[in-house]
Protein backbone atom coordinates (compact mmCIF):
# COMPACT_ATOMS: atom_id res chain seq x y z
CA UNK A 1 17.00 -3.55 18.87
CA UNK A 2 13.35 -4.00 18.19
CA UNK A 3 10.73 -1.09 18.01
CA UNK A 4 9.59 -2.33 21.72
CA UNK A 5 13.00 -2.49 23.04
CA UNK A 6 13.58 1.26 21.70
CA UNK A 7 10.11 2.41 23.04
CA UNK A 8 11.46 1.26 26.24
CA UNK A 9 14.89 2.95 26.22
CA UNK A 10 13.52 6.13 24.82
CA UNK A 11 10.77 5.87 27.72
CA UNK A 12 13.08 5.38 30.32
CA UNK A 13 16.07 7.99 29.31
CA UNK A 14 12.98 10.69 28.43
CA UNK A 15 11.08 10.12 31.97
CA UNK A 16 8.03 9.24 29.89
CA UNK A 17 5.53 6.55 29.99
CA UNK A 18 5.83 3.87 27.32
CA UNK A 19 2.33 4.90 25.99
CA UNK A 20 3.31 8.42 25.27
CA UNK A 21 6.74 7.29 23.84
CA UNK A 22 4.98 5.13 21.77
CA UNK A 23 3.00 7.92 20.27
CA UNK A 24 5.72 10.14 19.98
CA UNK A 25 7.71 7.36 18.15
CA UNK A 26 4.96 6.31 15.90
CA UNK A 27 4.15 9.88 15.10
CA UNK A 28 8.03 10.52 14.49
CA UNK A 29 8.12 7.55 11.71
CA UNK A 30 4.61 9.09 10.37
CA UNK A 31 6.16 12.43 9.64
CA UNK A 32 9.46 10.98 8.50
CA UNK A 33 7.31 8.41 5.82
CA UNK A 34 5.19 11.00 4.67
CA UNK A 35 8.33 13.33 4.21
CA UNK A 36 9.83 11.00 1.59
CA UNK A 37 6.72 10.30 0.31
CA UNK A 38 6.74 13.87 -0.47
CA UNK A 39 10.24 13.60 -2.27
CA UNK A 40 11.54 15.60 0.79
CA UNK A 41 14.71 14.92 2.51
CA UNK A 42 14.11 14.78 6.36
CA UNK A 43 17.70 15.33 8.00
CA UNK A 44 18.86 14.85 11.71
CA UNK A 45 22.13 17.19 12.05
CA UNK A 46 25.23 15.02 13.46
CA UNK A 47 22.33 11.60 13.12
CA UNK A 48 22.19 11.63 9.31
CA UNK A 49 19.65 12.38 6.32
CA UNK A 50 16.89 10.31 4.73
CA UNK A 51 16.13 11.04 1.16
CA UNK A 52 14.62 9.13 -1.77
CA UNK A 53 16.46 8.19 -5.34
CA UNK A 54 15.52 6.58 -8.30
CA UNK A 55 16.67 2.98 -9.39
CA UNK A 56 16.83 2.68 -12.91
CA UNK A 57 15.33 0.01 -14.72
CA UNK A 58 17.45 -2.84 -15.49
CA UNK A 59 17.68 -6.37 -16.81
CA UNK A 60 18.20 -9.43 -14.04
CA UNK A 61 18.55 -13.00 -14.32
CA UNK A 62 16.65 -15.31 -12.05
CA UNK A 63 19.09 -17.38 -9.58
CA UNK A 64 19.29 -21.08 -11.09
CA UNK A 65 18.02 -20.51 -14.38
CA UNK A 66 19.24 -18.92 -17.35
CA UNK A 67 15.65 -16.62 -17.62
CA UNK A 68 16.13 -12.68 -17.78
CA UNK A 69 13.83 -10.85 -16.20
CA UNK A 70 12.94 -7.09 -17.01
CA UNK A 71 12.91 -5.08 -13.57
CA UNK A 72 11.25 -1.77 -13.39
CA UNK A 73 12.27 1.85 -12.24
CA UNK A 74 11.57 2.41 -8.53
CA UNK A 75 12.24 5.05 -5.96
CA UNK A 76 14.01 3.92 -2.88
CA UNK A 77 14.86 5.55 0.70
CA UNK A 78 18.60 5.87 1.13
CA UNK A 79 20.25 7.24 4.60
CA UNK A 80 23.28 8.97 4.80
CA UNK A 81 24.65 8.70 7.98
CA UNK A 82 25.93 11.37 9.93
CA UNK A 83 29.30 12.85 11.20
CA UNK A 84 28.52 12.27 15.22
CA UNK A 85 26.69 9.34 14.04
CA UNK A 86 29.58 7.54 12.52
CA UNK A 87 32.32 9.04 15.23
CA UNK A 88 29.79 7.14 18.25
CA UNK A 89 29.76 4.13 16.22
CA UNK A 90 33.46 3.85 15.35
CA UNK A 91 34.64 4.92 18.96
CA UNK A 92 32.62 1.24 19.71
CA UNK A 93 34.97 -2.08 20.73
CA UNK A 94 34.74 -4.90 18.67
């Protein structure tokens, strides 16, 4: 599903015109960004948690060649999903 597809759904299901679901969605995403930006964790109960971590840096060699390639520390966004979350999803038919 693409962001315009969800705007859409949301807009429908909500009884809100796509303009102000678009807001709302784009503000949502804001918060959630600067959140983790923040180091915070922004959880969802029963939907699931965002939350940052640290990759250490590590050595990697470059696909074809036999070069090694230092790569540095970053942070990365990790989500953890939820219990209702992963019950609705494994309840789904193949």
């Amino acid at each position: 599903m693409k962001k315009a597809e969800f705007i859409q759904a949301v807009s429908e299901k909500a009884g809100l015109s796509k303009k102000d679901t678009q807001k709302v969605v784009d503000s949502a995403l804001e918060v959630i960004s600067a959140g983790l930006a923040k180091g915070k964790n922004v959880s969802f109960i029963g939907f699931g948690t965002f939350s940052t971590t640290l990759r250490a840096a590590r050595k990697a060699r470059v696909p074809g060649t036999t070069k090694v390639v230092d790569v540095p520390a970053t942070k990365a966004v990790k989500f953890k999903v939820g219990k209702k979350l992963k019950e609705a999803v494994a309840k789904l038919k193949k």
